[in-house]
C-alpha atoms as a PDB file:
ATOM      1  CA  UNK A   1     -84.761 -58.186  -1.196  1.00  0.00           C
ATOM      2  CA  UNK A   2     -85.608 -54.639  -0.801  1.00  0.00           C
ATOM      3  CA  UNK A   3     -84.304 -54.622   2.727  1.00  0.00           C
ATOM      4  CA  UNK A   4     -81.151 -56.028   1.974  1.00  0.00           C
ATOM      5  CA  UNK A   5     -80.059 -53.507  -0.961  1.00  0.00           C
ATOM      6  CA  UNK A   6     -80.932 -50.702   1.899  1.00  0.00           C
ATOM      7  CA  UNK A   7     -79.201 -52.379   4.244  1.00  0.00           C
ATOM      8  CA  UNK A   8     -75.994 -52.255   1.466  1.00  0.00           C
ATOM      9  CA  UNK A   9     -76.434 -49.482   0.751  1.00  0.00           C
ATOM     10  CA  UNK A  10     -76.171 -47.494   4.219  1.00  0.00           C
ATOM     11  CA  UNK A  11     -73.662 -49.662   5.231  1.00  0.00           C
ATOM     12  CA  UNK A  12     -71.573 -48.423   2.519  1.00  0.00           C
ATOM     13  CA  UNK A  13     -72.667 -45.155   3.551  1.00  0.00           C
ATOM     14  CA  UNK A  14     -71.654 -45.451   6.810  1.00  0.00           C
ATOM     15  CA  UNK A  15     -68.350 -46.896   5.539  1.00  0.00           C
ATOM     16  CA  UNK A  16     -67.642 -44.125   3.021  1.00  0.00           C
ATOM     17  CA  UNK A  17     -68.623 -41.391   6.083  1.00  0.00           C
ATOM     18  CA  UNK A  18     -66.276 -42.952   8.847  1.00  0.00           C
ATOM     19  CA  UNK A  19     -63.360 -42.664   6.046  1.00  0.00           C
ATOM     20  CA  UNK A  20     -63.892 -39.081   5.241  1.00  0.00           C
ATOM     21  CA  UNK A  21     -63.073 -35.632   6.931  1.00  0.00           C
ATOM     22  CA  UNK A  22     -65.876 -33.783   8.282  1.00  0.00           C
ATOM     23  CA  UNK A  23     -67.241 -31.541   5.415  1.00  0.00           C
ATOM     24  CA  UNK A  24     -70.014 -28.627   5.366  1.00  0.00           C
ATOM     25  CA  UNK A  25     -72.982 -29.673   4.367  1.00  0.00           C
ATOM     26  CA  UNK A  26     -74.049 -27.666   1.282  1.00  0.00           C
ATOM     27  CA  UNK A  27     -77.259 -27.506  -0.839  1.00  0.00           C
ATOM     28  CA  UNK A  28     -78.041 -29.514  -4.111  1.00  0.00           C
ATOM     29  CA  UNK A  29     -79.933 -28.763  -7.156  1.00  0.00           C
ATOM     30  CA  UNK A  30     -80.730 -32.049  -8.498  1.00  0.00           C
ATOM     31  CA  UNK A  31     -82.288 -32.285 -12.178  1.00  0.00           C
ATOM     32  CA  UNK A  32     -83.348 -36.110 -14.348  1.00  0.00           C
ATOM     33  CA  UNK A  33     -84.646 -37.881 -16.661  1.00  0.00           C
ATOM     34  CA  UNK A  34     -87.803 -39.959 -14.763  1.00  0.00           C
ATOM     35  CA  UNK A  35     -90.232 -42.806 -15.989  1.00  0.00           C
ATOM     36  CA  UNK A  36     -93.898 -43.275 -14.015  1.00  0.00           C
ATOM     37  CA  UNK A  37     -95.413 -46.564 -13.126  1.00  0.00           C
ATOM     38  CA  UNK A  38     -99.260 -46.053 -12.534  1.00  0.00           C
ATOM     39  CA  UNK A  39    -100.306 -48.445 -10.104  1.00  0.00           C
ATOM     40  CA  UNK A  40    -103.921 -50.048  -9.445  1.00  0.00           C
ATOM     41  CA  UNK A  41    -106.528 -48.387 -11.245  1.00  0.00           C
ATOM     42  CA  UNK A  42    -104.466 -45.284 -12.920  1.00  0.00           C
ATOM     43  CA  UNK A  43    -102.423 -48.067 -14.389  1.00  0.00           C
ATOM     44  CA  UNK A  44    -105.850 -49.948 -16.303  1.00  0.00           C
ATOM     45  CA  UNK A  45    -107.023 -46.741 -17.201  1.00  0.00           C
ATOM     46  CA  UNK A  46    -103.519 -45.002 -18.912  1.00  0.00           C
ATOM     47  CA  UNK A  47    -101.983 -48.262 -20.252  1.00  0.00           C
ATOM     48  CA  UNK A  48     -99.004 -46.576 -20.005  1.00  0.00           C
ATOM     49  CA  UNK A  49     -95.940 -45.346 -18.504  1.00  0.00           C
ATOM     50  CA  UNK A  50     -95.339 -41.706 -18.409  1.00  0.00           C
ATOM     51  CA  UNK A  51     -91.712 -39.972 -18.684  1.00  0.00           C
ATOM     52  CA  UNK A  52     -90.872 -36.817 -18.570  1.00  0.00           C
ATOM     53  CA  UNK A  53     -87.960 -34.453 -16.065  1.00  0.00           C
ATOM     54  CA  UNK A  54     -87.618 -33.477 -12.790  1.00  0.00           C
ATOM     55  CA  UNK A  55     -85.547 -30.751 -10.575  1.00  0.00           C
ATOM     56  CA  UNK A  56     -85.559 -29.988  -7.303  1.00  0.00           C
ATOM     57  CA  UNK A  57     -83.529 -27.915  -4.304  1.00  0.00           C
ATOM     58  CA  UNK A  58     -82.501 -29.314  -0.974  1.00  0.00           C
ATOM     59  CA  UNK A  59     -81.009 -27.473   1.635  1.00  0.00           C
ATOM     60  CA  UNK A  60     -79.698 -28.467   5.061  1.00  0.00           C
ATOM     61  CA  UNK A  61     -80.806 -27.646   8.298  1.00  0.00           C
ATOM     62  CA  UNK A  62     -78.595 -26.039  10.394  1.00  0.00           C
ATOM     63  CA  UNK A  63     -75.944 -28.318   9.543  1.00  0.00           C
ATOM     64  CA  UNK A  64     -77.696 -31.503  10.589  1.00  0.00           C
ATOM     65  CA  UNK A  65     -78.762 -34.684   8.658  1.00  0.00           C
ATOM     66  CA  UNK A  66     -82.013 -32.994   7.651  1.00  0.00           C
ATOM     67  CA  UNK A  67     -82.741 -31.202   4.902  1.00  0.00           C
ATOM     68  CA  UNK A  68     -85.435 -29.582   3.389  1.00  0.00           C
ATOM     69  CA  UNK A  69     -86.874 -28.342  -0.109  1.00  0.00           C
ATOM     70  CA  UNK A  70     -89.057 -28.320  -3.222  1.00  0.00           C
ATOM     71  CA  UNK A  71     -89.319 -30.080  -6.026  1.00  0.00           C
ATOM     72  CA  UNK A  72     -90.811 -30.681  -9.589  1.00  0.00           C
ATOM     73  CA  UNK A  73     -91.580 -32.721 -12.528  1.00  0.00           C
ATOM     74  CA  UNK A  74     -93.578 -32.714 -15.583  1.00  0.00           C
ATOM     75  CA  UNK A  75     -94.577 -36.203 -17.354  1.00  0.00           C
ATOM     76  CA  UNK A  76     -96.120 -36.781 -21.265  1.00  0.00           C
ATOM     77  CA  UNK A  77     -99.123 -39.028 -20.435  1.00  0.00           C
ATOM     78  CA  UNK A  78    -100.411 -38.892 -24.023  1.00  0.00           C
ATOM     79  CA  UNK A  79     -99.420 -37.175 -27.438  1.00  0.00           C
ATOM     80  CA  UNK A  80    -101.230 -37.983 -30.349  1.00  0.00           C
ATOM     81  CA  UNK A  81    -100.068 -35.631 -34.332  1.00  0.00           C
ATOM     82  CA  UNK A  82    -101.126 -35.174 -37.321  1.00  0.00           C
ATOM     83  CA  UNK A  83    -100.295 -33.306 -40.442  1.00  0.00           C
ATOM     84  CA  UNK A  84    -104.228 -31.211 -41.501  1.00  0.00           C
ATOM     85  CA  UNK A  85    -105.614 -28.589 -43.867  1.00  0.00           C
ATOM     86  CA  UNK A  86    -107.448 -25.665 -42.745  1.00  0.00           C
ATOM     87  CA  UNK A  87    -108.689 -22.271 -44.533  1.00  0.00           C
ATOM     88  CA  UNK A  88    -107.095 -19.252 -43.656  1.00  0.00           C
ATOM     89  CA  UNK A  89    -108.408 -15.742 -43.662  1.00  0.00           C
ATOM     90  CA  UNK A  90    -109.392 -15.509 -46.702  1.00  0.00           C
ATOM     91  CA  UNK A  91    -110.615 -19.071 -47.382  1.00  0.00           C
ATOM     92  CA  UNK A  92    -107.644 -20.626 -48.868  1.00  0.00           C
ATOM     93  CA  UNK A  93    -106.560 -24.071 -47.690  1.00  0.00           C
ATOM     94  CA  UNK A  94    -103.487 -23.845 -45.616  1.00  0.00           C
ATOM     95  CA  UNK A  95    -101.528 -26.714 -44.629  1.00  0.00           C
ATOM     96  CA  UNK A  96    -100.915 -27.061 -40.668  1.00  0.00           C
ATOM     97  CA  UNK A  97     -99.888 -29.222 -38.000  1.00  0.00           C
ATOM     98  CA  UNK A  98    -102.081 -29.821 -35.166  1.00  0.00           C
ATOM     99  CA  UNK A  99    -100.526 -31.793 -31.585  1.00  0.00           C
ATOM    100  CA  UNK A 100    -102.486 -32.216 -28.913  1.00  0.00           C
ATOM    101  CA  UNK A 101    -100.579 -33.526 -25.572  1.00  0.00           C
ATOM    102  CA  UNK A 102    -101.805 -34.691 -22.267  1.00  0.00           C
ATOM    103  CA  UNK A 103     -99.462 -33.655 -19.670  1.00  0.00           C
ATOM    104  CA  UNK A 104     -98.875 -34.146 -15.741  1.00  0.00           C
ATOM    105  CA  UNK A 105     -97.106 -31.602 -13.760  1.00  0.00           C
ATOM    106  CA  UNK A 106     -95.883 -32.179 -10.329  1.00  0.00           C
ATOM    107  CA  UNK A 107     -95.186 -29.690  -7.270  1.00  0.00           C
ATOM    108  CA  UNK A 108     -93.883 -30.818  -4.066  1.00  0.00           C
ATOM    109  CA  UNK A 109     -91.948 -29.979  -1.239  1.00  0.00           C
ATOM    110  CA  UNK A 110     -90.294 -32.472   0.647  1.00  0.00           C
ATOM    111  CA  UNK A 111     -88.558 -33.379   3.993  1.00  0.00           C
ATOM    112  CA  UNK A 112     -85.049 -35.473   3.783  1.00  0.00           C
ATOM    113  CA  UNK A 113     -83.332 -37.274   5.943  1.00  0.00           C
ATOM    114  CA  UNK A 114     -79.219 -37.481   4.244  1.00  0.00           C
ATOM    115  CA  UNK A 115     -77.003 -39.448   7.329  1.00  0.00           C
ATOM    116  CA  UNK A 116     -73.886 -39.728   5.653  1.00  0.00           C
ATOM    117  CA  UNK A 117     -71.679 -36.629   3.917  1.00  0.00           C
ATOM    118  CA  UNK A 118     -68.970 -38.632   1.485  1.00  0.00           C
ATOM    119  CA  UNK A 119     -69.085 -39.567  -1.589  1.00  0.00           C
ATOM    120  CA  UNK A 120     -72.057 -41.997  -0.953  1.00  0.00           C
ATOM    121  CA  UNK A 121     -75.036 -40.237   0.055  1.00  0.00           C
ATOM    122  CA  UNK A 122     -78.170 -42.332   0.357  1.00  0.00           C
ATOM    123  CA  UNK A 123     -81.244 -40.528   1.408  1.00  0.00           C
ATOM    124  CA  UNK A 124     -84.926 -41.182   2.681  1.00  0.00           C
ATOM    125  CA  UNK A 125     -88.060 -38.283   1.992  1.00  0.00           C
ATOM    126  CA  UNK A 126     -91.240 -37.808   2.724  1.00  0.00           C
ATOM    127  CA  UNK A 127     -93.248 -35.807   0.233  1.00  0.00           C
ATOM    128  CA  UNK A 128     -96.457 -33.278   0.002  1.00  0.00           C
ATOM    129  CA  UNK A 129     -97.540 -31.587  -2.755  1.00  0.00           C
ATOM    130  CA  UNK A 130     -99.889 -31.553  -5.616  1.00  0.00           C
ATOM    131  CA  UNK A 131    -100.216 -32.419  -9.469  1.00  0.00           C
ATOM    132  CA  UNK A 132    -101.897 -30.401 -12.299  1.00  0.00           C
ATOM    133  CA  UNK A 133    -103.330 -32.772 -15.472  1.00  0.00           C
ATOM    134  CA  UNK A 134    -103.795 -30.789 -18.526  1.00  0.00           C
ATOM    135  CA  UNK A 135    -104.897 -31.110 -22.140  1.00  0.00           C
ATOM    136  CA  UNK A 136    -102.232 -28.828 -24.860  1.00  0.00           C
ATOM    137  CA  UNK A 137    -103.191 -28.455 -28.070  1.00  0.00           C
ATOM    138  CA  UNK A 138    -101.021 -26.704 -30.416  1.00  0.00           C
ATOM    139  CA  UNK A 139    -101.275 -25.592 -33.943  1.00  0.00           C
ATOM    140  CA  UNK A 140     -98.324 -25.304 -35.961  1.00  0.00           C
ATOM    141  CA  UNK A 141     -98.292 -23.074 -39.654  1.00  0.00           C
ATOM    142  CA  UNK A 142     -96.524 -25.256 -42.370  1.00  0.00           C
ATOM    143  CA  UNK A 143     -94.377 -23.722 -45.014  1.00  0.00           C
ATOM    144  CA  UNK A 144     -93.502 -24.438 -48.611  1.00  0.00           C
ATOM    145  CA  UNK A 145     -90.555 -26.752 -47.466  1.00  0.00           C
ATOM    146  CA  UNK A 146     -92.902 -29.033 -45.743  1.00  0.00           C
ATOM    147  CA  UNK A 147     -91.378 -28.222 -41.878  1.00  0.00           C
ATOM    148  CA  UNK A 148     -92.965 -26.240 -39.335  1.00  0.00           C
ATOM    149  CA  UNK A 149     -92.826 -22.609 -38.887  1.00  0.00           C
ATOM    150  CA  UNK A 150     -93.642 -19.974 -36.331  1.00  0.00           C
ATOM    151  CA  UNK A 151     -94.659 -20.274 -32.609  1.00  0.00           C
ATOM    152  CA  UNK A 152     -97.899 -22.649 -32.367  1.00  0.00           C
ATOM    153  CA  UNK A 153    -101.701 -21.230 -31.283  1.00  0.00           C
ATOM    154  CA  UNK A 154    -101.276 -22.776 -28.161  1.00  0.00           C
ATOM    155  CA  UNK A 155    -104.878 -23.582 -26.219  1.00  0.00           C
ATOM    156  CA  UNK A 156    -105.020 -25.479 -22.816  1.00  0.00           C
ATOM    157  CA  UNK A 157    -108.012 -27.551 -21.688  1.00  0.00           C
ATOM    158  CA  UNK A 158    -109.400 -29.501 -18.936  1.00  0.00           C
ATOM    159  CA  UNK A 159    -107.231 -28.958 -15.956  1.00  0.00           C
ATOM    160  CA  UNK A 160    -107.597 -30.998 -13.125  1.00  0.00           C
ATOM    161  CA  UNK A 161    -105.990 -31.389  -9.848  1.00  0.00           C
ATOM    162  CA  UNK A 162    -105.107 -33.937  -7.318  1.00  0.00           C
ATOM    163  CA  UNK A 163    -103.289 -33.618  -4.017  1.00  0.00           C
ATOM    164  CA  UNK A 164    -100.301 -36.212  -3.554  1.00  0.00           C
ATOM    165  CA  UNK A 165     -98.771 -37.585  -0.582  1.00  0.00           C
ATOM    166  CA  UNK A 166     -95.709 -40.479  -0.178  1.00  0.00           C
ATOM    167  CA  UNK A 167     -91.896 -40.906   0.288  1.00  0.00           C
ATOM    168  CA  UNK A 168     -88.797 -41.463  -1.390  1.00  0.00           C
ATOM    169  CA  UNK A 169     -85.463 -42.881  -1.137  1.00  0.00           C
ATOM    170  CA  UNK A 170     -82.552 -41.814  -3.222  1.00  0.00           C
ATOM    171  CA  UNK A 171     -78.678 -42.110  -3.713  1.00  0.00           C
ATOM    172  CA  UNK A 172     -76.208 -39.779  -4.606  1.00  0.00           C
ATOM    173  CA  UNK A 173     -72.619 -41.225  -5.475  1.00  0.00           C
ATOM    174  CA  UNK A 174     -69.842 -38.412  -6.220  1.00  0.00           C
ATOM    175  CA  UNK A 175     -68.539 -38.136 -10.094  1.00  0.00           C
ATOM    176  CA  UNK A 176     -66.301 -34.947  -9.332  1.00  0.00           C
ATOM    177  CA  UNK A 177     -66.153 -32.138  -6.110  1.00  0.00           C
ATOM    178  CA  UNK A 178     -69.186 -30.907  -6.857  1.00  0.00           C
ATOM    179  CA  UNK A 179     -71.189 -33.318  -8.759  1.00  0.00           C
ATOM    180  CA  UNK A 180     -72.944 -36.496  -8.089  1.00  0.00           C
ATOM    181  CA  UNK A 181     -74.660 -39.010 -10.446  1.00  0.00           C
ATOM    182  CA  UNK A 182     -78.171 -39.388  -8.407  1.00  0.00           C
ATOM    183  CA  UNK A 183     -80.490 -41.949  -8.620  1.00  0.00           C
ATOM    184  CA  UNK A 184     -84.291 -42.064  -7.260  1.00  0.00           C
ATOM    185  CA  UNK A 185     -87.551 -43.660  -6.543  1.00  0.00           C
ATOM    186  CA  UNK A 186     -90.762 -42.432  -5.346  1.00  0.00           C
ATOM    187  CA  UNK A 187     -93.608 -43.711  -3.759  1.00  0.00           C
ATOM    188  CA  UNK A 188     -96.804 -41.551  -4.735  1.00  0.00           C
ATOM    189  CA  UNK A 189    -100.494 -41.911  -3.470  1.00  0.00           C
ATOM    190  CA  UNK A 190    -102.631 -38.937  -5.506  1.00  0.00           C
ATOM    191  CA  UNK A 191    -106.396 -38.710  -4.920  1.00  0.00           C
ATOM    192  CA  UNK A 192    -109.116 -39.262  -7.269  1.00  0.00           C
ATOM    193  CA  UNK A 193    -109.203 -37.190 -10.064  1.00  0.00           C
ATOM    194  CA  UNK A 194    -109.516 -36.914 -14.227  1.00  0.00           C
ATOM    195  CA  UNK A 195    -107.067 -37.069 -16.529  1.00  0.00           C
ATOM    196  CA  UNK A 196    -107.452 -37.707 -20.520  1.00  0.00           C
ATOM    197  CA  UNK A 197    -107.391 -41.314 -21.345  1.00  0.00           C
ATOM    198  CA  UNK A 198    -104.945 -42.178 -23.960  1.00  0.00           C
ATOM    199  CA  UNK A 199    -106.664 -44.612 -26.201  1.00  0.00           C
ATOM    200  CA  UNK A 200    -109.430 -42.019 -27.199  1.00  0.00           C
ATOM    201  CA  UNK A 201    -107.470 -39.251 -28.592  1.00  0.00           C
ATOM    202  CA  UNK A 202    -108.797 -38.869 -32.374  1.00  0.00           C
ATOM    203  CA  UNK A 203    -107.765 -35.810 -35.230  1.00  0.00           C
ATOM    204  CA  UNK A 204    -109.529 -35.209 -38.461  1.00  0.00           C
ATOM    205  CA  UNK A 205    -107.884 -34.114 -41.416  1.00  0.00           C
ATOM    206  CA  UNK A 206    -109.716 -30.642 -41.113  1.00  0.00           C
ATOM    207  CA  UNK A 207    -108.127 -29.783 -37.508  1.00  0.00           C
ATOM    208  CA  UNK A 208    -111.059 -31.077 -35.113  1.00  0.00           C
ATOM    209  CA  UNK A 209    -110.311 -33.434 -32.741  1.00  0.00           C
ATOM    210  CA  UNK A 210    -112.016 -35.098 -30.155  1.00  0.00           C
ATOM    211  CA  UNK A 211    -110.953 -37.151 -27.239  1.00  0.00           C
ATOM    212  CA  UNK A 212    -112.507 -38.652 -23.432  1.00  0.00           C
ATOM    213  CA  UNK A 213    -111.545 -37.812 -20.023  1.00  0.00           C
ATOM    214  CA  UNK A 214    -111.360 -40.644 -16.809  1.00  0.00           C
ATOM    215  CA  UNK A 215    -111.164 -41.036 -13.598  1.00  0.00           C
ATOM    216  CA  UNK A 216    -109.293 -42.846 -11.029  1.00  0.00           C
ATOM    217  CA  UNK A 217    -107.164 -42.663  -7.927  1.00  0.00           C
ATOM    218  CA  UNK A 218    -103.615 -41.231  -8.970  1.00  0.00           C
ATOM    219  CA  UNK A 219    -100.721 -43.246  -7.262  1.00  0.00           C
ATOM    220  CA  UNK A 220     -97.615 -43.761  -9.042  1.00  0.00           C
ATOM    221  CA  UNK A 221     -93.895 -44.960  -8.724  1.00  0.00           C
ATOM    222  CA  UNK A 222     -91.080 -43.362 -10.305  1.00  0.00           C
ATOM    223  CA  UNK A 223     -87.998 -43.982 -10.896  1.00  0.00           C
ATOM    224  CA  UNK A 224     -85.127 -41.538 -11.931  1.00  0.00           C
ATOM    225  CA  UNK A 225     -81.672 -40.704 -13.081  1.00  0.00           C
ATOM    226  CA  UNK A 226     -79.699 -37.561 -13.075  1.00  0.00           C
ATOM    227  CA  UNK A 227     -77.239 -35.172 -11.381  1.00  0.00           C
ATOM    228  CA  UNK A 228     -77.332 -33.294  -8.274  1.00  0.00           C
ATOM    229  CA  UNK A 229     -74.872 -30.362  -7.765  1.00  0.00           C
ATOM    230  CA  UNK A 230     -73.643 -29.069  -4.481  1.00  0.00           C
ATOM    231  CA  UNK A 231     -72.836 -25.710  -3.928  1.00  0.00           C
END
């Protein structure tokens, strides 16, 4: 099945290209909404499937059906909140916020391979890059009204790293000169690394909070939807 909708799809590539003038190929930023599928054992241990944006810049090489660029994406792999009470300075209780989020953050640069210049443009990559897990906490002042105030004491934890390697395959279909609605998927293999587990994140009413780290292989698919703009 997966065959086949390639197979439609370049044909009606190839169609769309044989119809159209010859036109300078031009960069794209491309920018989406995406949604992560763990796979094997990052899927048992997460139990569920990140989201989060992506962007990246692709730029053609020397006029030819190759292009390449950079890319990234950041993903919410956990986010737990609660409304506490701590003392402040002078030992009064002070109502606060705490939020503590696991996130993913994604670097890559990428190799593409774009045949066709109309207003179908499917596209095959190969990828390389790296992704950055993190713990955020952030504490957030609460005012008389009941609503959050102020920027948050922001404090990062537990970073962790894992290289990534894999491919994608795209399609970019014109809106207006200029624009194109773009949709993706990605095949991701990311080593072995840790990453806070979900299921264990735990707040107390006085602002401590507790919460485990595990470890698996990383690989992932993703799927996304956005725009890409040619300039």
């Amino acid at each position: 099945m997966r065959y086949f909708v390639l197979s439609i799809l370049l044909s009606l590539g190839l169609l769309d290209a044989i119809s159209q003038p010859i036109v300078v190929r031009r960069p794209t930023i491309s920018v989406g909404f995406q949604v992560t599928d763990p796979r094997g054992d990052f899927e048992n241990q997460i139990g569920t499937l990140p989201h989060g944006v992506n962007a990246s810049f692709s730029k053609p090489l020397l006029g030819l059906p190759i292009e390449y660029g950079a890319g990234f994406a950041w993903n919410s792999i956990a986010s737990e909140s609660r409304d506490i009470v701590i003392p402040d300075q002078f030992g009064n209780e002070m109502p606060s916020h705490l939020k503590l989020n696991g996130n993913a953050y994604t670097y890559y640069v990428h190799g593409r391979l774009r045949p066709f210049n109309g207003n179908i443009r499917p596209y095959g990559e190969v990828i390389a890059g790296f992704k950055n897990y993190s713990v955020k906490s952030k504490l957030y002042a609460v005012n008389e009204f009941g609503s959050t105030s102020g920027d948050p004491l922001t404090d990062v934890s537990d970073r962790s790293y894992s290289w990534i390697t894999g491919w994608a395959a795209g399609i970019q279909i014109r809106l207006v000169r200029g624009l194109f609605l773009e949709g993706r998927f990605e095949k991701l293999n990311g080593e072995e690394t840790r990453y806070i587990d979900p299921s264990t994140i735990q707040i107390s009413g006085d602002g401590s909070y507790t919460y485990e780290l595990t470890e698996s292989d990383t690989d992932q698919f993703t799927y996304s939807i956005g725009l890409a703009f040619s300039f």
